[in-house]
Protein backbone atom coordinates (compact mmCIF):
# COMPACT_ATOMS: atom_id res chain seq x y z
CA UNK A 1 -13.02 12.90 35.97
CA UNK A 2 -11.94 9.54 37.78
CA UNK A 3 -8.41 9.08 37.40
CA UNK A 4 -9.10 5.69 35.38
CA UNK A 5 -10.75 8.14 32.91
CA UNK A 6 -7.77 10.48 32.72
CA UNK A 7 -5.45 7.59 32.31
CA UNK A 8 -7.23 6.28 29.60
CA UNK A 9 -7.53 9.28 28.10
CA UNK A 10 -3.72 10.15 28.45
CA UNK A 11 -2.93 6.21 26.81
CA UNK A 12 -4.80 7.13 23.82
CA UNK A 13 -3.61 10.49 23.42
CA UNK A 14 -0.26 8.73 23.94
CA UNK A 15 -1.08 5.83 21.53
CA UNK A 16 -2.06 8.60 19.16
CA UNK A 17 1.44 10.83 18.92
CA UNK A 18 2.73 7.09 18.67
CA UNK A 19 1.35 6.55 15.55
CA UNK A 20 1.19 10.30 13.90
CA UNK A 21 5.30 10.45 14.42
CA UNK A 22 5.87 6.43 12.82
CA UNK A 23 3.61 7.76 9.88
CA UNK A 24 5.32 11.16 9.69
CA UNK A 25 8.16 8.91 9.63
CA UNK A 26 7.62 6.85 6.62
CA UNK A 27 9.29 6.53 3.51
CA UNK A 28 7.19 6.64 0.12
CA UNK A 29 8.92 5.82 -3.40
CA UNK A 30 7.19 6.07 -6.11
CA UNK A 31 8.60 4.45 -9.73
CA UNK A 32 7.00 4.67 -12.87
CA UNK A 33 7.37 2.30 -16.17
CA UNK A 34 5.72 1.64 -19.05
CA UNK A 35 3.88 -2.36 -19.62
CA UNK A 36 2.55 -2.18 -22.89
CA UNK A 37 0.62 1.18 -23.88
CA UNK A 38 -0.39 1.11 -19.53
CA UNK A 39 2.05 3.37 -17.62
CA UNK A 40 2.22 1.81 -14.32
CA UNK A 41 3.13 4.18 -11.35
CA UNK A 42 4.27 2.07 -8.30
CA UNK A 43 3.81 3.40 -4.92
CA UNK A 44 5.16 2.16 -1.68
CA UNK A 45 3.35 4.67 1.34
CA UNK A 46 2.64 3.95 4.60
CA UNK A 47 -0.21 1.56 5.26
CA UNK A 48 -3.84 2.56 5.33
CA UNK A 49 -6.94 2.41 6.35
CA UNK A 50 -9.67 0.22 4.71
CA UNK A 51 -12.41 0.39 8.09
CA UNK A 52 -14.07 2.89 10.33
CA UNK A 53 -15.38 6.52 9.80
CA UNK A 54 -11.85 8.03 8.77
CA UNK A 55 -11.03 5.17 6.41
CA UNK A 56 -8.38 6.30 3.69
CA UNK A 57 -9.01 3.71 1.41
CA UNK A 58 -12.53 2.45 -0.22
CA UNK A 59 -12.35 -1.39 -1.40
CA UNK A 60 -13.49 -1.94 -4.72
CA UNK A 61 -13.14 -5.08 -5.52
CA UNK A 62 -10.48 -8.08 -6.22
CA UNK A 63 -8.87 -9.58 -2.86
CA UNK A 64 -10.07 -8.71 0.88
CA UNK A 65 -7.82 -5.40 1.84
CA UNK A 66 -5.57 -6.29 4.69
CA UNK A 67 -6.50 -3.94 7.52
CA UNK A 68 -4.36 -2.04 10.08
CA UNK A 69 -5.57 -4.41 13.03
CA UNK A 70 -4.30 -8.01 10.69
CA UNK A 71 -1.36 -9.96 11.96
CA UNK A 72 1.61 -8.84 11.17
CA UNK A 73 0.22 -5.60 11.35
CA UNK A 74 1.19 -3.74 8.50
CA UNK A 75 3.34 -0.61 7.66
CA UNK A 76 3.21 -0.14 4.15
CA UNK A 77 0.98 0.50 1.16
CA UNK A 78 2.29 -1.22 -2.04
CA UNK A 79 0.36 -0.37 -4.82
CA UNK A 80 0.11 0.31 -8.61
CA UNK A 81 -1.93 3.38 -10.35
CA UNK A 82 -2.48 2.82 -13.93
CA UNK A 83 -3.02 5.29 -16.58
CA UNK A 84 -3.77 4.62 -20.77
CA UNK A 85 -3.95 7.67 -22.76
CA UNK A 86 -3.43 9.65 -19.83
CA UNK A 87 -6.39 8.47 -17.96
CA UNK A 88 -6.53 6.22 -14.99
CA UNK A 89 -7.33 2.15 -15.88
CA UNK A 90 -10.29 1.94 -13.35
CA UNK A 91 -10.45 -1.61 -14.48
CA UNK A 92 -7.35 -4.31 -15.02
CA UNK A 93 -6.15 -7.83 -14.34
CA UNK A 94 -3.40 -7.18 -11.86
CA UNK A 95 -0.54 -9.27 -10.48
CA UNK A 96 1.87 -7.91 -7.87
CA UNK A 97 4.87 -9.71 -6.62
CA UNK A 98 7.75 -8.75 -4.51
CA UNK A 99 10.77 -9.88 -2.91
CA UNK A 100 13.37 -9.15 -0.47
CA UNK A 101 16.93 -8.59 -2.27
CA UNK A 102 18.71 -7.90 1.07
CA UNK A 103 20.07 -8.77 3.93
CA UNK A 104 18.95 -11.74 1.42
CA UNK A 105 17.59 -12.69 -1.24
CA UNK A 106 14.03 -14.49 -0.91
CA UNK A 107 11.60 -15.82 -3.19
CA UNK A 108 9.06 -13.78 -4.71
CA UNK A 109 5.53 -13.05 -2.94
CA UNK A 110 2.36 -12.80 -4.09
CA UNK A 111 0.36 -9.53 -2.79
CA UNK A 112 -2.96 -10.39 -2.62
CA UNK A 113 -4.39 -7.70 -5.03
CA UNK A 114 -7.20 -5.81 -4.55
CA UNK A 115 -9.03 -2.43 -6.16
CA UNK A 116 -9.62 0.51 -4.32
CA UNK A 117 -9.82 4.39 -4.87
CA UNK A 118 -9.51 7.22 -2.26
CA UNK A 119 -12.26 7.55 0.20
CA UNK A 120 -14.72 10.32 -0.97
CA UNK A 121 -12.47 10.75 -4.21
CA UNK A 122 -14.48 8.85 -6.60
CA UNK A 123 -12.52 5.91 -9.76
CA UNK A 124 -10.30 8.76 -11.23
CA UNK A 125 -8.19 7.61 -8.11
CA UNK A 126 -8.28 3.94 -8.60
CA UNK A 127 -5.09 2.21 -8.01
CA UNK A 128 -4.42 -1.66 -7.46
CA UNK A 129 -2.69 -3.67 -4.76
CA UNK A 130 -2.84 -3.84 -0.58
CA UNK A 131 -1.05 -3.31 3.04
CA UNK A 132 1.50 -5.29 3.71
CA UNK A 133 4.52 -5.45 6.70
CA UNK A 134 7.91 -4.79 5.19
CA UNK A 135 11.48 -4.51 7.30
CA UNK A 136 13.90 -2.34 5.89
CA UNK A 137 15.84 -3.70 3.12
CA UNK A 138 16.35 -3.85 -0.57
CA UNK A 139 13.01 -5.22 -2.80
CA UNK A 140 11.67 -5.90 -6.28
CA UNK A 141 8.35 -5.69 -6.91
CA UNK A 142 6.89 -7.13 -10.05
CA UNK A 143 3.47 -6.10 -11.70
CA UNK A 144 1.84 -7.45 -14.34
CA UNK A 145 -1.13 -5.59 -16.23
CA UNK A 146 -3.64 -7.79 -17.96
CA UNK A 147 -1.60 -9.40 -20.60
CA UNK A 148 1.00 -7.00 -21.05
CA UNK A 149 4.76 -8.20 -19.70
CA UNK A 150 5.73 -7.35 -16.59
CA UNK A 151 7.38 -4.34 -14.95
CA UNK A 152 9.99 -5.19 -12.41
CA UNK A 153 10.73 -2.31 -9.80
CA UNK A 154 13.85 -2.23 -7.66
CA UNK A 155 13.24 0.15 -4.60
CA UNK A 156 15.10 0.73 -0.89
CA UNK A 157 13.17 1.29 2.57
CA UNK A 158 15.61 2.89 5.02
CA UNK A 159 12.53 3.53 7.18
């Protein structure tokens, strides 16, 4: 091997333990309330992937997902899994809204909302909403199901 192969190969085996210990590192909270006869389970995981062989996350439908390589590149996951009766809502109007409650408070966001489901894992793992970049901080998120009122979710990310 040249040694512009072996540094190349030692940048992207660098590059890689880069991003295995951030996502190792990442907080996840996960709330769950009640809109109507929906429960509504929100998640906020680290962000994944929509493209490429090892893709986490299979779009369904609803807004374009907002992939790892977008601008600001995200580093969270904020979605919503639904479940009626005990089974998951494969299909649902959904609204999600956030905002930032410190350092300060800030207006609410819209997240643009899209369906998806686990790669390989078929609807029974459908679950609404899309990457995002969030600093630490105090939030509210806010999701509506169809016409139902909304559920507002108060969470913390320390990481």
């Amino acid at each position: 091997m040249t040694r512009r192969k072996i540094l190349i190969s030692l940048m992207a085996v660098s590059l890689g333990f880069f991003f295995l210990i951030n996502v190792a590192n990442a907080q996840v909270v996960s709330k769950t309330k009640m809109a109507g006869k929906v429960s509504v389970t929100m998640k906020v995981l680290p962000a994944e992937t929509f493209e490429g062989a090892g893709a986490e996350m299979k779009w369904d439908g609803g807004a374009s997902a907002v992939t790892m390589n977008s601008a600001p590149k995200p580093n969270h996951h904020l979605v919503a899994f639904l479940k009626e009766g005990g089974k998951p809502v494969e299909n649902a109007s959904v609204m999600i809204s956030y905002r930032e409650l410190s350092p300060e408070k800030s207006d609410w966001t819209s997240l643009p909302v899209c369906r998806m489901h686990v790669a390989g894992k078929g609807m029974d793992t459908a679950h609404f909403g899309n990457n995002l970049w969030l600093a630490k901080g105090e939030y509210e998120a806010r999701v509506t199901v169809n016409k139902n009122p909304a559920v507002t979710f108060h969470f913390e990310l320390t990481k």
